[in-house]
PDB file of N, CA and C in Angstrom:
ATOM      1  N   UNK A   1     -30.877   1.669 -25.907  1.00  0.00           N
ATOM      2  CA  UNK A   1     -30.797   2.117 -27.273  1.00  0.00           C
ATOM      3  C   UNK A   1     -31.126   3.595 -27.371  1.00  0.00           C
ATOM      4  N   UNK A   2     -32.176   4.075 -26.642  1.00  0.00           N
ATOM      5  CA  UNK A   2     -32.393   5.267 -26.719  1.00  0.00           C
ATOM      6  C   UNK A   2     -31.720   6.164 -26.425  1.00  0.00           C
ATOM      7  N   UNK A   3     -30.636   5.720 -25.202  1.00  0.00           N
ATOM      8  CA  UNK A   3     -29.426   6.529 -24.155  1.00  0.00           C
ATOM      9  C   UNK A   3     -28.424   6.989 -25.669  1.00  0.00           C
ATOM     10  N   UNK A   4     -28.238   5.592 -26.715  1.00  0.00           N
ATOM     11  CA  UNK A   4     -27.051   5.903 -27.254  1.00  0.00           C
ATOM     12  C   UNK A   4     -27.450   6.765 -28.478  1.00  0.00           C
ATOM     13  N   UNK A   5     -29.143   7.015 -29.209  1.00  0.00           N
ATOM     14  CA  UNK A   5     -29.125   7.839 -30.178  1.00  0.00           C
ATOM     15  C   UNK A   5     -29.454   9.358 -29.801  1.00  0.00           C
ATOM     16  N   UNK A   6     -29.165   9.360 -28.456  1.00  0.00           N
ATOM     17  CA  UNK A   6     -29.456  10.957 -27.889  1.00  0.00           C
ATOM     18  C   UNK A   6     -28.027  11.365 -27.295  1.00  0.00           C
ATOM     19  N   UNK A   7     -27.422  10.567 -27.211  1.00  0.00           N
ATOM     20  CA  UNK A   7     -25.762  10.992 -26.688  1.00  0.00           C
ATOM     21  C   UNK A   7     -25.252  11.021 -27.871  1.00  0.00           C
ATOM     22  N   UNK A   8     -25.433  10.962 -28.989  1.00  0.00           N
ATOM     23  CA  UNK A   8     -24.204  10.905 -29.913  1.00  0.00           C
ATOM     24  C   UNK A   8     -24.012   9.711 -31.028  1.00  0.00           C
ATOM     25  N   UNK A   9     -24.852   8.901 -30.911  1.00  0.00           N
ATOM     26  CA  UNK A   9     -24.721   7.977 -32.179  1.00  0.00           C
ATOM     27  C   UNK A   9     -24.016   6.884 -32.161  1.00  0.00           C
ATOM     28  N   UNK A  10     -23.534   6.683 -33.475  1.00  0.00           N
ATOM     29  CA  UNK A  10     -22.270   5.579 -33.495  1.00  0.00           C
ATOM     30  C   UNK A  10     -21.116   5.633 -32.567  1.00  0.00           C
ATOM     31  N   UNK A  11     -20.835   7.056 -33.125  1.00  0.00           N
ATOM     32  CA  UNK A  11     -19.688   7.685 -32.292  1.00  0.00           C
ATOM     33  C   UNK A  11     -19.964   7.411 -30.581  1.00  0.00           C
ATOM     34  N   UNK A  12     -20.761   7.212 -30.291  1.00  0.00           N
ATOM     35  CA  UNK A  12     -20.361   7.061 -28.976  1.00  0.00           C
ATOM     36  C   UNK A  12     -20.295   5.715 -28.170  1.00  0.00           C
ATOM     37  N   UNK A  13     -20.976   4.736 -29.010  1.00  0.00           N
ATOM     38  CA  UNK A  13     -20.703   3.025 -29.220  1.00  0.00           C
ATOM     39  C   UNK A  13     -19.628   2.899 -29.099  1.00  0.00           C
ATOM     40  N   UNK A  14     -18.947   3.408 -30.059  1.00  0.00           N
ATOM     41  CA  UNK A  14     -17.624   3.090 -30.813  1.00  0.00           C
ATOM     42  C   UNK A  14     -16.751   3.205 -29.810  1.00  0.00           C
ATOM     43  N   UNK A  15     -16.588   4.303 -29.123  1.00  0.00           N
ATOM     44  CA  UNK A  15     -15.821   4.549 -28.366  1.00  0.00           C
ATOM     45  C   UNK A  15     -16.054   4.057 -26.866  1.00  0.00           C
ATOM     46  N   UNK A  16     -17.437   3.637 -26.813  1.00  0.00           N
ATOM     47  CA  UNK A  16     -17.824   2.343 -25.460  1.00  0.00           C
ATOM     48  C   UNK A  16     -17.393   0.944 -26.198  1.00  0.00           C
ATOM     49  N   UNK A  17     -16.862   0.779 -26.905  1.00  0.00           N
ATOM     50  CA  UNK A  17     -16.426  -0.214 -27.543  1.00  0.00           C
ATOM     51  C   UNK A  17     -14.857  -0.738 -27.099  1.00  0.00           C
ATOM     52  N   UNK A  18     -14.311   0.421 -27.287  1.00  0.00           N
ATOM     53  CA  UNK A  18     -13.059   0.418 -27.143  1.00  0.00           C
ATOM     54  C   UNK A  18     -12.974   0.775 -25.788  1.00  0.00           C
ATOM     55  N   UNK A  19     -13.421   1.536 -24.974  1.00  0.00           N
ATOM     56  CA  UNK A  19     -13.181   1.277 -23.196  1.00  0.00           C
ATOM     57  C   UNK A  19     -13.554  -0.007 -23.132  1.00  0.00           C
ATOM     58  N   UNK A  20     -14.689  -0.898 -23.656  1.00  0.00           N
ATOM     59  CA  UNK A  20     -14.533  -2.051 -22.929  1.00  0.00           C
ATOM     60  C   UNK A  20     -13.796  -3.167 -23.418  1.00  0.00           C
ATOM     61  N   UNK A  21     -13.135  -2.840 -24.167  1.00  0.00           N
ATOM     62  CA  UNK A  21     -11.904  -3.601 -24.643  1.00  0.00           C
ATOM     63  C   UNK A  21     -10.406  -3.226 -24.059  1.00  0.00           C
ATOM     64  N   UNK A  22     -10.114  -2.004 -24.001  1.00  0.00           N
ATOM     65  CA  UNK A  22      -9.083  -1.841 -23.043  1.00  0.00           C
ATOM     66  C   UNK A  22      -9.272  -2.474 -21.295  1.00  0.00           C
ATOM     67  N   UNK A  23     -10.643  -2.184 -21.187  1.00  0.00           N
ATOM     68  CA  UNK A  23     -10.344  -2.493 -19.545  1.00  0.00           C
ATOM     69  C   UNK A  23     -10.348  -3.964 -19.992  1.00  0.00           C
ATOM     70  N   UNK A  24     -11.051  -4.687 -20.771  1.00  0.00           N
ATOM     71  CA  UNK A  24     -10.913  -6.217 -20.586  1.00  0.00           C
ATOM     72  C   UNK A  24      -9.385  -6.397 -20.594  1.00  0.00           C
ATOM     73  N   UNK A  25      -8.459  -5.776 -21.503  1.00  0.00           N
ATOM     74  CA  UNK A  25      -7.232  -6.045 -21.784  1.00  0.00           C
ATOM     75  C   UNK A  25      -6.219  -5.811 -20.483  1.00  0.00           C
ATOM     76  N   UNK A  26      -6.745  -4.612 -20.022  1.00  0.00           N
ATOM     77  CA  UNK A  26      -5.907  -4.200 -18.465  1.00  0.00           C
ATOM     78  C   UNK A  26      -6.174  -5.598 -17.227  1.00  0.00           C
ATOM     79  N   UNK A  27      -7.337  -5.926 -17.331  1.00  0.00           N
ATOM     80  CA  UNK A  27      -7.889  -7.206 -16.140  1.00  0.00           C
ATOM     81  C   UNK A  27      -7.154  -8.298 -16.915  1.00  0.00           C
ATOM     82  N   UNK A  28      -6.755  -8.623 -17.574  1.00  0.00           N
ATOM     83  CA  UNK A  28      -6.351  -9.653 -18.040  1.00  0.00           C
ATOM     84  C   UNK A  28      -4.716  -9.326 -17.858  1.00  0.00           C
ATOM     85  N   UNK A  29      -3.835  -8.710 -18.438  1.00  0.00           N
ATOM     86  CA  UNK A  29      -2.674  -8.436 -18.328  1.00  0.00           C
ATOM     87  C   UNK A  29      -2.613  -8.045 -16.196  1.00  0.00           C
ATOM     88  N   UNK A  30      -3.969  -7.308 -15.454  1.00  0.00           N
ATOM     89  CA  UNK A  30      -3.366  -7.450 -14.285  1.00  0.00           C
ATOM     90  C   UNK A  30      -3.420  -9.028 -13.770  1.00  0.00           C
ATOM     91  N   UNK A  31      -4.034  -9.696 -13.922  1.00  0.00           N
ATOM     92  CA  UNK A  31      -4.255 -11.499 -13.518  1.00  0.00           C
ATOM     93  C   UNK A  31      -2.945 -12.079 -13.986  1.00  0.00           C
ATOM     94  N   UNK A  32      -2.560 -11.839 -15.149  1.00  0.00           N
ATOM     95  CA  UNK A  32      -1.167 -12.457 -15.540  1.00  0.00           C
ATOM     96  C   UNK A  32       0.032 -11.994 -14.965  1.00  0.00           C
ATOM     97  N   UNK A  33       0.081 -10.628 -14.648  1.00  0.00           N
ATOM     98  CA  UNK A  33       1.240 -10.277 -14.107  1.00  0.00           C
ATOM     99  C   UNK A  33       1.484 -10.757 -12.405  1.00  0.00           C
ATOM    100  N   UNK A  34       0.265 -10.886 -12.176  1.00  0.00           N
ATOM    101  CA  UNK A  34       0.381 -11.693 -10.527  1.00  0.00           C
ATOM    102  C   UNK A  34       0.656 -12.839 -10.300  1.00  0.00           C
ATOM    103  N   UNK A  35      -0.219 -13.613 -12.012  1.00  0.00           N
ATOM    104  CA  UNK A  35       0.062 -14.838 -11.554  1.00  0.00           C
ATOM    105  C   UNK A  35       2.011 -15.116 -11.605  1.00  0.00           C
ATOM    106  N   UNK A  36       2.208 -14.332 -13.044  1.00  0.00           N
ATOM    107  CA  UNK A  36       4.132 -14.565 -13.132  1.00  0.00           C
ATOM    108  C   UNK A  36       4.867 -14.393 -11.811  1.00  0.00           C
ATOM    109  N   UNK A  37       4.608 -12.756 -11.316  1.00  0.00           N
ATOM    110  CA  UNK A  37       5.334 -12.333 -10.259  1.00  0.00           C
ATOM    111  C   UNK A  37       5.008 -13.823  -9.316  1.00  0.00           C
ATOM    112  N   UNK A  38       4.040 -14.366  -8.887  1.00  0.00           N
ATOM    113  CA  UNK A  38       3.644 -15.534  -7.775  1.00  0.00           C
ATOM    114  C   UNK A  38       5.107 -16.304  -8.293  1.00  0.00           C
ATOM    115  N   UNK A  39       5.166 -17.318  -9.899  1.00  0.00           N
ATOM    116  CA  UNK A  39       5.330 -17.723 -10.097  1.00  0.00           C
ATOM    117  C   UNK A  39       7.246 -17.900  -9.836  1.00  0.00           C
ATOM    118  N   UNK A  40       7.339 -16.221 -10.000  1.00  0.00           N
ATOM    119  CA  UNK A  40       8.716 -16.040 -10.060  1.00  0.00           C
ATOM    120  C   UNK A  40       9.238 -15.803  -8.765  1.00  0.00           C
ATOM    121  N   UNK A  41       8.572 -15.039  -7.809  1.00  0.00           N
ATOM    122  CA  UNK A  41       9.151 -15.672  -6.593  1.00  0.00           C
ATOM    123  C   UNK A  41       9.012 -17.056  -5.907  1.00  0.00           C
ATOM    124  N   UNK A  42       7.954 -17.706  -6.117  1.00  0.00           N
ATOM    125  CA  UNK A  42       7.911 -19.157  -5.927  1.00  0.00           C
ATOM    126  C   UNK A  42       9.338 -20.090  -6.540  1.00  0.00           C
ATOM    127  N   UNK A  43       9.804 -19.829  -7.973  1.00  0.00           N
ATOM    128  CA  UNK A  43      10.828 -20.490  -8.883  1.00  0.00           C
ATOM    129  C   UNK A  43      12.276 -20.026  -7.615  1.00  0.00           C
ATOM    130  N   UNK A  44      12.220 -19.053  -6.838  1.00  0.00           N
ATOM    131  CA  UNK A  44      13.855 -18.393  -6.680  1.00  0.00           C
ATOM    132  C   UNK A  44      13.801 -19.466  -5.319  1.00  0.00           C
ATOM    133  N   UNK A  45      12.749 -19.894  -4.346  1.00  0.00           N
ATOM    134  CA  UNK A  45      12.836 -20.880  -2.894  1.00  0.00           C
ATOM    135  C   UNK A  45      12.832 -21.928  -3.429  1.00  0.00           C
ATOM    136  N   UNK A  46      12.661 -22.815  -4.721  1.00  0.00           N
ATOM    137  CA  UNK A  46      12.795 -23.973  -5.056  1.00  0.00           C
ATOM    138  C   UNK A  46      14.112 -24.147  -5.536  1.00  0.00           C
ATOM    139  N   UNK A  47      14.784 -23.668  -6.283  1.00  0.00           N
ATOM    140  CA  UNK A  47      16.097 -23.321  -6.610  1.00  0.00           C
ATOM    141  C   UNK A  47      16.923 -23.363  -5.288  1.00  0.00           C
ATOM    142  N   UNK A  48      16.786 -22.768  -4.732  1.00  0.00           N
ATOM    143  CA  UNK A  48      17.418 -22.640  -3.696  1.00  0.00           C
ATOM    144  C   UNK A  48      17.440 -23.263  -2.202  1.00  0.00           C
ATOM    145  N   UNK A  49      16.464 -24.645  -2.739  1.00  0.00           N
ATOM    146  CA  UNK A  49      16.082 -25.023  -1.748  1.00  0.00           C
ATOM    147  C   UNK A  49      17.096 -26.730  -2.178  1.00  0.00           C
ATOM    148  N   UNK A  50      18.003 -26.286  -3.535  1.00  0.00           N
ATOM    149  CA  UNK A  50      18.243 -27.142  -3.856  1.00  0.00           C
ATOM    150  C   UNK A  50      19.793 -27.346  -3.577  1.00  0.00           C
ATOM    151  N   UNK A  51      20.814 -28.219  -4.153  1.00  0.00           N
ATOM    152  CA  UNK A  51      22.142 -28.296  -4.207  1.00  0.00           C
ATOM    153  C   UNK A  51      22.638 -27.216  -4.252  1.00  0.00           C
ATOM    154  N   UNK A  52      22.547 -25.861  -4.744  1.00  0.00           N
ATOM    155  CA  UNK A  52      23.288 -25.132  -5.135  1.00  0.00           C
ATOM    156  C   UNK A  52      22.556 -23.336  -4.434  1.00  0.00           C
ATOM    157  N   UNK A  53      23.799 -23.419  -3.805  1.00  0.00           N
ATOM    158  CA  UNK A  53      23.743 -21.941  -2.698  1.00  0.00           C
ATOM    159  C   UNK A  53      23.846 -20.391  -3.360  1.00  0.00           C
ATOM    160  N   UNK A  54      24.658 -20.996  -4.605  1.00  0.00           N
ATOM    161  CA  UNK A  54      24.614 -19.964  -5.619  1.00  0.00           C
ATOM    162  C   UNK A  54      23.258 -19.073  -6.258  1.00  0.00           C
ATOM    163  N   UNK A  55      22.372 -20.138  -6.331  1.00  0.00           N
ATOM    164  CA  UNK A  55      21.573 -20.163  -6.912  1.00  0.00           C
ATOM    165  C   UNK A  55      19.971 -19.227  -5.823  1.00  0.00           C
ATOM    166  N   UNK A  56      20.618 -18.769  -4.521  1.00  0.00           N
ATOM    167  CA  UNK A  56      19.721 -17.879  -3.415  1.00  0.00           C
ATOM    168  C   UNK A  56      19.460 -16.666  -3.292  1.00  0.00           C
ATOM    169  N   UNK A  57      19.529 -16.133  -4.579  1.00  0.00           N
ATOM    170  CA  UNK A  57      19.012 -14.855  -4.542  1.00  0.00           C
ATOM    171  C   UNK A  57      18.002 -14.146  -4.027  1.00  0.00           C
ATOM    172  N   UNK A  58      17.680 -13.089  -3.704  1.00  0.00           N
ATOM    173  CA  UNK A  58      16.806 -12.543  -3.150  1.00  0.00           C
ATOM    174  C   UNK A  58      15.605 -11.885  -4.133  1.00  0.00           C
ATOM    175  N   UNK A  59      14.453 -13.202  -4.344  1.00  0.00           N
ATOM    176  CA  UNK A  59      13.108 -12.816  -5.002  1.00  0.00           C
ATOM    177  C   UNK A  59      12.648 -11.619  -4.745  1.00  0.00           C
ATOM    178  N   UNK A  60      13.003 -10.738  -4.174  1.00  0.00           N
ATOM    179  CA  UNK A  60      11.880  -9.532  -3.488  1.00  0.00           C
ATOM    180  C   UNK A  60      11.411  -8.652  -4.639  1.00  0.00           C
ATOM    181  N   UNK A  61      12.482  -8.113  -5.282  1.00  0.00           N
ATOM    182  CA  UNK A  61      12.262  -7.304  -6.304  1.00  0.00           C
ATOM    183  C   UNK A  61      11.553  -8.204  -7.282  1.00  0.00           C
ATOM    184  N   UNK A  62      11.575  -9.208  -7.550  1.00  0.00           N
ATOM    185  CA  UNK A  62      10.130  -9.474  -8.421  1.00  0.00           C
ATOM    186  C   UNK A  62       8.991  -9.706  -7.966  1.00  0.00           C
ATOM    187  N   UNK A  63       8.675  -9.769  -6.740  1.00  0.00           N
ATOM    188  CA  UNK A  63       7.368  -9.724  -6.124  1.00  0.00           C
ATOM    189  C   UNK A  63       7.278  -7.916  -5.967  1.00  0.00           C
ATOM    190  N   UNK A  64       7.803  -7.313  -5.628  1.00  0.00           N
ATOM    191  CA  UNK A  64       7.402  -5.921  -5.568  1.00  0.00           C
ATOM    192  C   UNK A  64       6.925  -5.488  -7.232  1.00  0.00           C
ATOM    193  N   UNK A  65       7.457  -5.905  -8.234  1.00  0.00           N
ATOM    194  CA  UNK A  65       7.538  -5.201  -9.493  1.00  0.00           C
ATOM    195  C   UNK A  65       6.003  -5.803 -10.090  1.00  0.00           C
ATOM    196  N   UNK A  66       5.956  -7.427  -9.865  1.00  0.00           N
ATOM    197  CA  UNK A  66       4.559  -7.963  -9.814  1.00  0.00           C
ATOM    198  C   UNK A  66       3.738  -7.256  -9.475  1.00  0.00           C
ATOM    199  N   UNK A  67       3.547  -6.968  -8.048  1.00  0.00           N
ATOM    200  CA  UNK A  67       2.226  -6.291  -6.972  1.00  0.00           C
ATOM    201  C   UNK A  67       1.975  -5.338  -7.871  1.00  0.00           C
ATOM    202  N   UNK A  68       3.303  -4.246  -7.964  1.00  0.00           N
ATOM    203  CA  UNK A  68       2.885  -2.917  -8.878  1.00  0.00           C
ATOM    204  C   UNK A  68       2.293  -3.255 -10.255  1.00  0.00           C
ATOM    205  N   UNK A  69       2.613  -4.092 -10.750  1.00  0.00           N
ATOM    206  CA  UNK A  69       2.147  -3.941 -12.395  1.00  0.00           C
ATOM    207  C   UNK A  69       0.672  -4.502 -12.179  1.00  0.00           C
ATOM    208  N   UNK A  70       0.356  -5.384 -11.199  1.00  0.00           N
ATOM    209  CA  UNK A  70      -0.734  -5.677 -11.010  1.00  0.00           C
ATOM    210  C   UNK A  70      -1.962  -4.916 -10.764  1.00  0.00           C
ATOM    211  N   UNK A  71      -1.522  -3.970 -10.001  1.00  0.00           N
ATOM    212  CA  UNK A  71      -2.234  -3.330  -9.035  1.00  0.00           C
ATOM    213  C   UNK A  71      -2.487  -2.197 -10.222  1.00  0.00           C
ATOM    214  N   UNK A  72      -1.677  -1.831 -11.131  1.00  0.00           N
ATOM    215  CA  UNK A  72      -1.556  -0.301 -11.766  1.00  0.00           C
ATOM    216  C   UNK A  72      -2.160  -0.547 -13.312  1.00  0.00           C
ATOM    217  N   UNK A  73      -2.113  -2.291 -13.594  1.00  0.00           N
ATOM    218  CA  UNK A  73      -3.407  -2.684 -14.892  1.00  0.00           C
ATOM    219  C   UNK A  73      -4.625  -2.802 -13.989  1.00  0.00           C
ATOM    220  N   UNK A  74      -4.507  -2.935 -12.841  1.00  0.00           N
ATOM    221  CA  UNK A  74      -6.105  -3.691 -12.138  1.00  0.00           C
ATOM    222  C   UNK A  74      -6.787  -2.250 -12.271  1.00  0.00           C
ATOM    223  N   UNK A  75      -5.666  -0.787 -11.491  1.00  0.00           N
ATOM    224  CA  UNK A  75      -6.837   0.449 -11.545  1.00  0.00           C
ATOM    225  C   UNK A  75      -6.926   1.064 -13.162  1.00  0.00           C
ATOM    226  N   UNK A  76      -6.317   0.878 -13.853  1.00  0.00           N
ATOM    227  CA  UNK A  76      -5.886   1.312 -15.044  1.00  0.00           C
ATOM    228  C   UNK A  76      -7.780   0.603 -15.500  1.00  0.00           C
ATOM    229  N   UNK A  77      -7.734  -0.602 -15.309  1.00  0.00           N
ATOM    230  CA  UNK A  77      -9.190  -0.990 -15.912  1.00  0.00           C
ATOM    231  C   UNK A  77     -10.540  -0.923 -15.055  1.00  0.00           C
ATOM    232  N   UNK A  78     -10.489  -0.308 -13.923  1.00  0.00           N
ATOM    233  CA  UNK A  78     -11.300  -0.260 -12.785  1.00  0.00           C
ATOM    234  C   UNK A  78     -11.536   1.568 -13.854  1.00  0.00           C
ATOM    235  N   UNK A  79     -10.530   2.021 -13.868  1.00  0.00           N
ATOM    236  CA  UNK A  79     -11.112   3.185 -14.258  1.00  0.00           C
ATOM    237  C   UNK A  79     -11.721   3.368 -15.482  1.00  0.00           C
ATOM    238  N   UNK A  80     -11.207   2.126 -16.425  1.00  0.00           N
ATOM    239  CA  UNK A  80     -11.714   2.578 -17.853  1.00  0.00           C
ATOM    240  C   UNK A  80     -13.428   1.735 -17.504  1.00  0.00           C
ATOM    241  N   UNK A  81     -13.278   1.171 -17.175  1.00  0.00           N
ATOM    242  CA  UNK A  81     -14.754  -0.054 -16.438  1.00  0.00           C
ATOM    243  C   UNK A  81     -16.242   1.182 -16.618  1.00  0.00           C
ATOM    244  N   UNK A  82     -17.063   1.471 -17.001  1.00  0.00           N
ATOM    245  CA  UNK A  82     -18.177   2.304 -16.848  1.00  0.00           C
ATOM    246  C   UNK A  82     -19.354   1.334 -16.596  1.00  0.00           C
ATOM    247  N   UNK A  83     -20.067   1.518 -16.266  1.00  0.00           N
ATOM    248  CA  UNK A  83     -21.336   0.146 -15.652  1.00  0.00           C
ATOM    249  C   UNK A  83     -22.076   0.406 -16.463  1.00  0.00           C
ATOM    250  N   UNK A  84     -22.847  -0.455 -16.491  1.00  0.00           N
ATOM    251  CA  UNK A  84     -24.020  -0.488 -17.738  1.00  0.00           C
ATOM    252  C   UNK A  84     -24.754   0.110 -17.729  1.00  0.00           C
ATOM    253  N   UNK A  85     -25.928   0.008 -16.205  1.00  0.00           N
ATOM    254  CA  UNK A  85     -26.295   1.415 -16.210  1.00  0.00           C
ATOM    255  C   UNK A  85     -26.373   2.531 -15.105  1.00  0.00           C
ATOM    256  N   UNK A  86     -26.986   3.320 -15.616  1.00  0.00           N
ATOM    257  CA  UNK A  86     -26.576   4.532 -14.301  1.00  0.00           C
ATOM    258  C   UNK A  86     -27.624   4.346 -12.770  1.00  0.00           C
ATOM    259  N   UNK A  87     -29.064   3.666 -13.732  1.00  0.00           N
ATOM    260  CA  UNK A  87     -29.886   3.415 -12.127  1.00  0.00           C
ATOM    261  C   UNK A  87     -29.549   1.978 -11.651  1.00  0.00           C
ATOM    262  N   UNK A  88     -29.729   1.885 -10.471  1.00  0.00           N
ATOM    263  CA  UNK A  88     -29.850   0.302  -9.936  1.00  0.00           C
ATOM    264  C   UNK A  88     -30.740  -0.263 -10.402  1.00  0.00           C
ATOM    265  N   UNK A  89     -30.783  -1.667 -10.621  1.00  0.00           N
ATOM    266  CA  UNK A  89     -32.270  -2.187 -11.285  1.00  0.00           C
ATOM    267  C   UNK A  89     -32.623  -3.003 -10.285  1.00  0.00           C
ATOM    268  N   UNK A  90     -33.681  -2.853 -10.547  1.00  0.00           N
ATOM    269  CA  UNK A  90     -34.576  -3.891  -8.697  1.00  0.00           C
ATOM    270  C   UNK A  90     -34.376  -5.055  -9.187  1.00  0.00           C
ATOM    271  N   UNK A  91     -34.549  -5.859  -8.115  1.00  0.00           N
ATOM    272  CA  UNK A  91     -34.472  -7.483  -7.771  1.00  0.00           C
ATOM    273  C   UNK A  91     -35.712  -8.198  -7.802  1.00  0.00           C
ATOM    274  N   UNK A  92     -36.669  -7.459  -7.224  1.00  0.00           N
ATOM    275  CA  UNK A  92     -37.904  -7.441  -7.057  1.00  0.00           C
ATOM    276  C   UNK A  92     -38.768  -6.596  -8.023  1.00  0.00           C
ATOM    277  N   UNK A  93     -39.965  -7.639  -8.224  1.00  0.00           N
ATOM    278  CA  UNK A  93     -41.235  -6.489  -8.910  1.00  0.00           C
ATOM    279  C   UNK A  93     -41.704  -5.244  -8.349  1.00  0.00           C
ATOM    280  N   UNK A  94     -41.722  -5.200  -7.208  1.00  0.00           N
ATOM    281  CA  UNK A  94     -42.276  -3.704  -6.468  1.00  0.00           C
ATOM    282  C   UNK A  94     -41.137  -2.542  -6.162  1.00  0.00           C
ATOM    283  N   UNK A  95     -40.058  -3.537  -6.775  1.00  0.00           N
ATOM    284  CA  UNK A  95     -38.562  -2.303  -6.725  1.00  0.00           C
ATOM    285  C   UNK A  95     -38.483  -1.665  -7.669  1.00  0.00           C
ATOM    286  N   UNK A  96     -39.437  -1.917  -9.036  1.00  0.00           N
ATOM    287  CA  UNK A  96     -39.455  -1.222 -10.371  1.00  0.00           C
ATOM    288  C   UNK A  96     -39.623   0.352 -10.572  1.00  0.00           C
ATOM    289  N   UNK A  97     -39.052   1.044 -10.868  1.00  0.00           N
ATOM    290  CA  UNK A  97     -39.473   2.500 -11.509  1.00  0.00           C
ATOM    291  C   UNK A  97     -39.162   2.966 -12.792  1.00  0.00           C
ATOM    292  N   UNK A  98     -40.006   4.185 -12.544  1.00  0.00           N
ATOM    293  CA  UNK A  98     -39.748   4.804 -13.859  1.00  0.00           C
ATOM    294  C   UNK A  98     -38.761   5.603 -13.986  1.00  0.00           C
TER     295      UNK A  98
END
């Protein structure tokens, strides 16, 4: 509490508010886009594992487009991510400082 009325106030809540709502939003959109991309190259070997030869396209480009969107919300929220706090906090009682 004290960190936030010597940095700046509301104003600076506010706006730790909204980084930790974007990065939640980036980790979430990167988990979904991996799980689809999984999903969508998984859908193109079942298809094709079936009656119809037509139907054997080459999944690659949606597993590549997956990885990337994954990978580019995962740093997108790794960067907006700020930790709670700046010292380590001990585990232990004799790890305590001031």
């Amino acid at each position: 509490m004290r960190e936030m009325l010597v940095a700046g106030g509301a104003e600076m809540t506010e706006r730790k508010a909204w980084k930790v709502v974007a990065s939640a939003v980036c980790w979430t959109l990167s988990v979904v886009s991996a799980l689809l991309s999984g999903a969508v190259f998984a859908s193109g070997s079942v298809l094709c594992r079936g009656d119809r030869p037509e139907a054997c396209t080459p999944q690659t480009w949606a597993l590549v487009i997956g990885v990337l969107l994954a990978v580019g919300f995962g740093a997108a929220g790794a960067a907006l991510h700020t930790p709670r706090s700046s010292k380590p906090q001990g585990r232990f009682p004799w790890e305590y400082r001031d």
